[in-house]
Structures are given as structure tokens and as C-alpha cells.
C-alpha atoms as a PDB file:
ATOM      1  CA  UNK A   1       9.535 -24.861 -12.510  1.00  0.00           C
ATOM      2  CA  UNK A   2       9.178 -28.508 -14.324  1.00  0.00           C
ATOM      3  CA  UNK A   3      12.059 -28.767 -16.944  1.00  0.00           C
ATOM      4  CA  UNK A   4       9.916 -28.108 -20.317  1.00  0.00           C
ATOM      5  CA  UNK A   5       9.465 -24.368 -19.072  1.00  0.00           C
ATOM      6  CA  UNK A   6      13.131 -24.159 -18.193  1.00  0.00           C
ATOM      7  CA  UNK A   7      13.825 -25.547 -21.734  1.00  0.00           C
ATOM      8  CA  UNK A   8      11.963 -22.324 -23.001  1.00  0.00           C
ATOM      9  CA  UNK A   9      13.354 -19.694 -21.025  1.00  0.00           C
ATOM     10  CA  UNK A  10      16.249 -20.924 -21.964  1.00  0.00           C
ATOM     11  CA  UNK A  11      15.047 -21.165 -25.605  1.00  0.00           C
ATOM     12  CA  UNK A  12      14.314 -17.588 -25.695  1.00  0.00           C
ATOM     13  CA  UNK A  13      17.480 -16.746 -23.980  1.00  0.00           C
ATOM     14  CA  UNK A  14      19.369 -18.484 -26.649  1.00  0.00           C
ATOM     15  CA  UNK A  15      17.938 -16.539 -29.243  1.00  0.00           C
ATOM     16  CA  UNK A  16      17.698 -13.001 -27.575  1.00  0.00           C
ATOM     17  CA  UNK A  17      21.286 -13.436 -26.629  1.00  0.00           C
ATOM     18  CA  UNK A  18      22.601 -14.269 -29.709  1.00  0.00           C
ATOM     19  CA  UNK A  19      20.681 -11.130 -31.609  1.00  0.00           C
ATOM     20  CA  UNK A  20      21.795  -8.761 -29.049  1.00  0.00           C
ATOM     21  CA  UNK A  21      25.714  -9.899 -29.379  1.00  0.00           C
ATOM     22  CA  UNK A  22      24.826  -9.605 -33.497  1.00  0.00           C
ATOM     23  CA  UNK A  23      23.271  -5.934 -32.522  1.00  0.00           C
ATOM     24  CA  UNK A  24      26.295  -4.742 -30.492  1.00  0.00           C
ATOM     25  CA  UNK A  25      28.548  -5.778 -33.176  1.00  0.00           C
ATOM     26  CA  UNK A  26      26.271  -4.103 -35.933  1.00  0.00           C
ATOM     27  CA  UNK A  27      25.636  -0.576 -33.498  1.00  0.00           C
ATOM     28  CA  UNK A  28      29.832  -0.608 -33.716  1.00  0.00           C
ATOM     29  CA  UNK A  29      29.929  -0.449 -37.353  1.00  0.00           C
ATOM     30  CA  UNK A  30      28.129   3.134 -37.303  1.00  0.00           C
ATOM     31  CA  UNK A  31      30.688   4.671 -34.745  1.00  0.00           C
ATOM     32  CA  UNK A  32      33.316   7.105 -36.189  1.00  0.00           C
ATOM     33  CA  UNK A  33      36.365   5.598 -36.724  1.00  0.00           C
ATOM     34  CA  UNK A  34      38.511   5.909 -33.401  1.00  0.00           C
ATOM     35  CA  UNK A  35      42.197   4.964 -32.665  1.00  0.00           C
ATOM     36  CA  UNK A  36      42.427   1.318 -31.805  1.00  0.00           C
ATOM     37  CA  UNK A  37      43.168   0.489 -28.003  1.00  0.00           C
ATOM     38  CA  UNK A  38      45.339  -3.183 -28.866  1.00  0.00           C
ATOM     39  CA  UNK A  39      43.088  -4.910 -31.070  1.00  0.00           C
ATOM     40  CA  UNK A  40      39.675  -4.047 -28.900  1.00  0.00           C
ATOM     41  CA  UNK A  41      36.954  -2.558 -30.212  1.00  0.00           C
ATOM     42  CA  UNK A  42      34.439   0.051 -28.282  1.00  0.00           C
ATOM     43  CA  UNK A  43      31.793  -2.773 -28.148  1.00  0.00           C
ATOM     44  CA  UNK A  44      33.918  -5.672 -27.465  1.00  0.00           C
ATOM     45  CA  UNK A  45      33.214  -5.956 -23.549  1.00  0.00           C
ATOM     46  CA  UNK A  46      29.397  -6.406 -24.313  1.00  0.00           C
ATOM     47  CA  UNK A  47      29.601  -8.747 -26.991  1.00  0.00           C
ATOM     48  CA  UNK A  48      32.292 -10.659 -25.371  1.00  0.00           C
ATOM     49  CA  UNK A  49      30.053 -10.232 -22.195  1.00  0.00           C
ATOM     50  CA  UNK A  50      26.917 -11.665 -24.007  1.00  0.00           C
ATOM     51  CA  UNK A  51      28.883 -14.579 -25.673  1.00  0.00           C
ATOM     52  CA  UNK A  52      30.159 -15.792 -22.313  1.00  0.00           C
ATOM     53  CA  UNK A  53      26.730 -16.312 -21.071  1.00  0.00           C
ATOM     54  CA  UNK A  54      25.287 -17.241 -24.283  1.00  0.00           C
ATOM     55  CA  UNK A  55      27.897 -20.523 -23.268  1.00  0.00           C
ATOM     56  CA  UNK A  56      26.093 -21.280 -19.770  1.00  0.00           C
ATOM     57  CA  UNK A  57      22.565 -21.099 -21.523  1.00  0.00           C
ATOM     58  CA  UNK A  58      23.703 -23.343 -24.105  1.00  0.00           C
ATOM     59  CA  UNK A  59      24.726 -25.903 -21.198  1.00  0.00           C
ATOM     60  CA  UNK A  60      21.709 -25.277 -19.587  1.00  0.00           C
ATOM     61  CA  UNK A  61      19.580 -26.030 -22.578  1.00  0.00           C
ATOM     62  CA  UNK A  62      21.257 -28.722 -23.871  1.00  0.00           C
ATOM     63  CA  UNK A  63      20.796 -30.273 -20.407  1.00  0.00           C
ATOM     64  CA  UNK A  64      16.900 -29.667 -20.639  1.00  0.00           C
ATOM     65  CA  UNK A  65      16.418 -30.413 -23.679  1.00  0.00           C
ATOM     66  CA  UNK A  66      13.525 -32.941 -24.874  1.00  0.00           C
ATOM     67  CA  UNK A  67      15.778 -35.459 -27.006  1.00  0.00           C
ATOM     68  CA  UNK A  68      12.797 -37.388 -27.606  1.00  0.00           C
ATOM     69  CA  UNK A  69      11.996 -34.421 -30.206  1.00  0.00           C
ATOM     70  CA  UNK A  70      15.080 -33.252 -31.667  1.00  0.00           C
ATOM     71  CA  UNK A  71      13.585 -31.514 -34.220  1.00  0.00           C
ATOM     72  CA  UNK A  72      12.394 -28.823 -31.531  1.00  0.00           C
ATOM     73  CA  UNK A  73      15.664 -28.349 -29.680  1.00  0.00           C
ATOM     74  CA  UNK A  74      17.625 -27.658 -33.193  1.00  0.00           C
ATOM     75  CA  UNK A  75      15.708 -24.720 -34.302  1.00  0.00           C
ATOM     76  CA  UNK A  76      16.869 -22.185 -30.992  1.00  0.00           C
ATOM     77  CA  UNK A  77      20.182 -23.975 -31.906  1.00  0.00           C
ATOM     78  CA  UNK A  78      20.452 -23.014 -35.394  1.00  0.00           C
ATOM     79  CA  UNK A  79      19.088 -19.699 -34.655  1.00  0.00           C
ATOM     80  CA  UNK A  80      21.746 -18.903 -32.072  1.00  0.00           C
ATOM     81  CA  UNK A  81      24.674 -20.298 -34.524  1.00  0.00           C
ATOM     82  CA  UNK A  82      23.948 -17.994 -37.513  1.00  0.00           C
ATOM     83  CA  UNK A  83      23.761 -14.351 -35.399  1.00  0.00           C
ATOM     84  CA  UNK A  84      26.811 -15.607 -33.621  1.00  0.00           C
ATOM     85  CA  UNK A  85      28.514 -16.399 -36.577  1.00  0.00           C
ATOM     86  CA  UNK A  86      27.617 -13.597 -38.572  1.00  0.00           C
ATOM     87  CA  UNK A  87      28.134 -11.646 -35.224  1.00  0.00           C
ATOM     88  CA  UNK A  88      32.179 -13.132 -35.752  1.00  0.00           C
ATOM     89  CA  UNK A  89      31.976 -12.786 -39.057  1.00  0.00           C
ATOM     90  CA  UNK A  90      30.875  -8.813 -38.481  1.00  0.00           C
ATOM     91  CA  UNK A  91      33.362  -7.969 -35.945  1.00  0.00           C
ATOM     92  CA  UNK A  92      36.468 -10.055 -37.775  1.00  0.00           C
ATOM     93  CA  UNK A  93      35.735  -7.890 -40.824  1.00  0.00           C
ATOM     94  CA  UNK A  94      35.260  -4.693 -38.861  1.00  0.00           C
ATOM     95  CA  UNK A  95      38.359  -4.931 -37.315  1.00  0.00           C
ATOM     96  CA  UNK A  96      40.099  -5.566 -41.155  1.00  0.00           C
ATOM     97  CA  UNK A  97      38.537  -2.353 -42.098  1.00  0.00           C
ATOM     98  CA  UNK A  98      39.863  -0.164 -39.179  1.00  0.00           C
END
């Protein structure tokens, strides 16, 4: 694999990794209301999970990117920052509400 195609897989990993940590935190919000086990919530080994590798794909396509076109390597970027922020955003305010 040449490093442009690696760029994209990682791309796409970026992305779908991001949505699914935003999806696991948004799935929690429609279980019943259980007793907290110290501070964790039902969902928080998946999306903690899903952020830790989200971290080695943003290494890896960081490290692949073309910087000749910046323009191109921001938009998986941005992407990925707003569902993991409103994935932290999510879960700080669920666990407020509980």
C-alpha cells in the first residue's frame, strides 16, 4: 500500500471512529437510569475504548498526511474534533444529570 491509500483508510477511520464514540455516548442517554458504579457509566469502556484508538489513527494520519494540500488533511480533522467533542460534551452532561 503507497501512503495516499493509507492516508484514506485512515481518513475514514478517523471519521467512523469518532461517530461511533458520539453513538455510544448518545445509545447511553436512552438507558434507564441505573445506580452509578464510581463515576462510570454503562458505555464508558467502549467509548473510552474507541477514543484510545481514535489517538493511534490520528498519529498515523498525521504521519501520512499530504502537507503539500492542507486543505484535504483538515476536513477528516475537523470532522473527528466536533463528534468527539460533542461526544465529551454528551457524556460530561449525562453524568450531571444522573
Amino acid at each position: 500500500m503507497d501512503q495516499h491509500h493509507i492516508n484514506y483508510l485512515a481518513g475514514v477511520a478517523l471519521v467512523v471512529l469518532s461517530f461511533f464514540a458520539l453513538g455510544v455516548v448518545l445509545a447511553d442517554f436512552r438507558q434507564p437510569t441505573r445506580a452509578p458504579v464510581k463515576g462510570k457509566q454503562p458505555a464508558s469502556p467502549l467509548f473510552e475504548m474507541s477514543v484510545l484508538v481514535l489517538c493511534v489513527v490520528v498519529v498515523v494520519f498525521l504521519s501520512t498526511a499530504d502537507w503539500d494540500a492542507p486543505q484535504r488533511a483538515a476536513r477528516p480533522l475537523a470532522y473527528c474534533g466536533l463528534a468527539i467533542a460533542a461526544a465529551l460534551g454528551a457524556q460530561i452532561w449525562q453524568r450531571e444529570l444522573r
